[in-house]
Protein backbone atom coordinates (compact mmCIF):
# COMPACT_ATOMS: atom_id res chain seq x y z
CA UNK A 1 0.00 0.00 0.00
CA UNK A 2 1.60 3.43 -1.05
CA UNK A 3 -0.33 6.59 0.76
CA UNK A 4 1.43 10.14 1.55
CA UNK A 5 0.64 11.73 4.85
CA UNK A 6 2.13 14.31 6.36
CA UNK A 7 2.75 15.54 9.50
CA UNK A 8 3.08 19.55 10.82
CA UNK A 9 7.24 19.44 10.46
CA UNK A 10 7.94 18.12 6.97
CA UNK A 11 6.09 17.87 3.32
CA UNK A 12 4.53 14.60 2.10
CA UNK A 13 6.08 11.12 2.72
CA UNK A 14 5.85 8.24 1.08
CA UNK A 15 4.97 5.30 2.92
CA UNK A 16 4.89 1.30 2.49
CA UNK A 17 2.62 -1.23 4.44
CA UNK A 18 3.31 -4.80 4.50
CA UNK A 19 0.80 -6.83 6.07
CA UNK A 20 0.46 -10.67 7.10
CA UNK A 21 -2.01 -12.88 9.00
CA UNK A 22 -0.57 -14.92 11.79
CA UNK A 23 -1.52 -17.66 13.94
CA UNK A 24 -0.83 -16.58 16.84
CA UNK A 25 -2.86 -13.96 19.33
CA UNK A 26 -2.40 -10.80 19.54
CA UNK A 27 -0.62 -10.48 22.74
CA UNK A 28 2.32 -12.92 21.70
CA UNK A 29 2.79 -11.12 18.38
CA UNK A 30 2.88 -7.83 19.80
CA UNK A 31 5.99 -9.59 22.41
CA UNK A 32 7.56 -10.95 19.62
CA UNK A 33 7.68 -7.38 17.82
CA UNK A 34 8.81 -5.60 20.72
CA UNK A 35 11.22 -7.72 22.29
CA UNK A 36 14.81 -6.07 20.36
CA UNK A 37 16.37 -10.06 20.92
CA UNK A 38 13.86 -10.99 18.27
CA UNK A 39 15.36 -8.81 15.58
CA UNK A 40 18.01 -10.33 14.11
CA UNK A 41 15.66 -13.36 13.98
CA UNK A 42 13.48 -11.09 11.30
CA UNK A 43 15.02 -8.15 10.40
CA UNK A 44 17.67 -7.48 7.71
CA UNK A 45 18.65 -3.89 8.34
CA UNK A 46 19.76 -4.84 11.79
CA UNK A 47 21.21 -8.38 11.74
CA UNK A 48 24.01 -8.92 14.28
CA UNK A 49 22.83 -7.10 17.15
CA UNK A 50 24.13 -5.88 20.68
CA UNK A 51 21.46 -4.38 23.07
CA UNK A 52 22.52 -2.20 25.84
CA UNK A 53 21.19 -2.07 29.05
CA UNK A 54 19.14 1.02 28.05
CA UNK A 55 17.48 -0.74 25.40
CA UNK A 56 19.42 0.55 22.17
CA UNK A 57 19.91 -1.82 19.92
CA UNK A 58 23.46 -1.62 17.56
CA UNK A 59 23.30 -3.86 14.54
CA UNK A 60 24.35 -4.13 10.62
CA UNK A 61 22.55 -4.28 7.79
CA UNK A 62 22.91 -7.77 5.96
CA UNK A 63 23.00 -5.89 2.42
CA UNK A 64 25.97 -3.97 2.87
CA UNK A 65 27.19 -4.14 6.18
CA UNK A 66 26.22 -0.72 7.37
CA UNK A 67 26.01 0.00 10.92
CA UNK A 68 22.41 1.19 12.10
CA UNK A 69 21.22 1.98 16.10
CA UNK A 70 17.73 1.55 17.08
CA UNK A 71 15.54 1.88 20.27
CA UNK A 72 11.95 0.41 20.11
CA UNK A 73 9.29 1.95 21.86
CA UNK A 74 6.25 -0.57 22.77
CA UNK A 75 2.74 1.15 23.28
CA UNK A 76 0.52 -2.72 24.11
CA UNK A 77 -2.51 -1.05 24.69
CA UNK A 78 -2.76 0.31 21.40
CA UNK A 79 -0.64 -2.68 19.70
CA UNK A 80 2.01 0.16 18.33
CA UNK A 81 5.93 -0.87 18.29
CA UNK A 82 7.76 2.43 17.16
CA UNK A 83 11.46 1.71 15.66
CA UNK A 84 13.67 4.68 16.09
CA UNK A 85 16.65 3.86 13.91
CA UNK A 86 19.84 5.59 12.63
CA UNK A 87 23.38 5.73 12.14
CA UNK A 88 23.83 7.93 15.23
CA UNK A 89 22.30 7.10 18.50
CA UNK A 90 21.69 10.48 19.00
CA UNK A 91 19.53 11.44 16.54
CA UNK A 92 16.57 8.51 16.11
CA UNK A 93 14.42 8.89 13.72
CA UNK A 94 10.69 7.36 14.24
CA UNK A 95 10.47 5.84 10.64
CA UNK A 96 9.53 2.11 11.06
CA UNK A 97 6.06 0.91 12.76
CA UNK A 98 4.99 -2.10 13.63
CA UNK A 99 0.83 -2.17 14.35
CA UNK A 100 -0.71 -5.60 15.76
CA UNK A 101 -4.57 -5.87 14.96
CA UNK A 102 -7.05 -8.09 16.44
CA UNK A 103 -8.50 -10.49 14.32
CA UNK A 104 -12.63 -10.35 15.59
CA UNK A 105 -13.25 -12.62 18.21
CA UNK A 106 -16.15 -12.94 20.72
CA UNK A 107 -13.33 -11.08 22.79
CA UNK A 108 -9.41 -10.06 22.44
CA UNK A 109 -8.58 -13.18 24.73
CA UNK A 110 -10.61 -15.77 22.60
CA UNK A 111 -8.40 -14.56 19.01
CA UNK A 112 -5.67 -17.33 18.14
CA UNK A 113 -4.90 -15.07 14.79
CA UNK A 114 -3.77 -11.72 14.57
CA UNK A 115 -2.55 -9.26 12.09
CA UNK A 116 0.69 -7.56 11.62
CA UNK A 117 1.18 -4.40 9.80
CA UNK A 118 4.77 -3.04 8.78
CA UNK A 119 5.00 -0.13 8.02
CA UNK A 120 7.63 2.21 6.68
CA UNK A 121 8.49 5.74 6.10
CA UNK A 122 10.05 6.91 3.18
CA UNK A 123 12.96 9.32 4.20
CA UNK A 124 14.32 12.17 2.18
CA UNK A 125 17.33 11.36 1.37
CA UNK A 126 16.16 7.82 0.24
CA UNK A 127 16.85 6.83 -3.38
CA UNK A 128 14.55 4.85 -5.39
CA UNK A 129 16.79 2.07 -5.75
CA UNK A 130 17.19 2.03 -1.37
CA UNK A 131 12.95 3.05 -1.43
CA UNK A 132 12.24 -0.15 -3.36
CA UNK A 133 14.68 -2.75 -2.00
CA UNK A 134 13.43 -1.82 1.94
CA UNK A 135 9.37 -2.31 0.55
CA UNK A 136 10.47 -5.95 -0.75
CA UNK A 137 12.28 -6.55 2.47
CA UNK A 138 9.48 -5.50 4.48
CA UNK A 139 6.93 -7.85 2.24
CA UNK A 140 9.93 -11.27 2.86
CA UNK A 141 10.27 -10.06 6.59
CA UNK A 142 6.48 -10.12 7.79
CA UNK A 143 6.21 -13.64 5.36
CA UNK A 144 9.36 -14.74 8.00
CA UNK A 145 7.93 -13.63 11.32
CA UNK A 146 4.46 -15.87 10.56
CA UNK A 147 6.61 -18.36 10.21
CA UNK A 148 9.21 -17.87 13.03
CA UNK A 149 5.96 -17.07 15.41
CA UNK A 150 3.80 -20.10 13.93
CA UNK A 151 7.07 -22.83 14.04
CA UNK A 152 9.03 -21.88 16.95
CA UNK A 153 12.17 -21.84 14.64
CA UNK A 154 15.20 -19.97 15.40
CA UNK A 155 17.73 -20.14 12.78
CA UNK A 156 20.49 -18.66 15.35
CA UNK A 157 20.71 -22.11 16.85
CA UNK A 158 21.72 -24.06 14.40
């Protein structure tokens, strides 16, 4: 899905959802998301990681290496994980979102499915080329969480 908001500090960006179905409720997927050990399970751009004691998160990016610091900021009530990312941990940018959605149930406890939404920002700065590889990532990485959730599988102990 490609939609341009904006917000009060900066023109129209371009955004990219990815969105999956998973066996699993709502509650453990929303975990899973915001736990930063989980992410180089799942995520490319930070593969590799160290977590401080603060909760930033250093890792590298499995295309080219690059180094890229993130700190995740859970909101479970509203099923929101925020992922502030950059090359300096001083200046996190909130351009990565992951929203969990209830899939109707009688009630929120009764759900054994649940969906995930990725969604990313489009920075400036970002080139087509960078724009279009990070929307097929996103699409492969929600495909490998669903499956990483619904198996149990974690390739880092083989």
């Amino acid at each position: 899905c490609r939609v341009c908001i904006m917000t009060s500090h900066e023109k129209a960006a371009e955004t990219d959802t990815a969105r999956i179905r998973v066996d699993c409720s709502a509650q453990r997927l929303f975990a899973f998301m915001a736990d930063p050990a989980n992410l180089d399970l799942w995520s490319f751009g930070t593969w590799r990681t160290d977590i401080a004691d603060d909760g930033l998160v250093h890792g590298r990016s499995i295309f080219d290496g690059a180094s890229i610091y993130l700190r995740i900021v859970a909101d479970a009530e509203n099923g929101i994980v925020d992922f502030h990312i950059g090359p300096d941990p001083g200046q996190l940018v909130r351009r990565i979102f992951a929203n969990v959605l209830l899939v109707d149930a009688p009630d929120s406890y009764s759900s054994d499915q649940a969906d995930l939404l990725l969604i990313a920002l489009r920075t400036e700065g970002m080139d087509e080329d960078r724009w279009d590889g990070l929307k097929v990532s996103h699409a492969f990485e929600v495909r490998l969480i669903k499956r990483l959730i619904e198996s149990g599988f974690d390739h880092r102990r083989m």
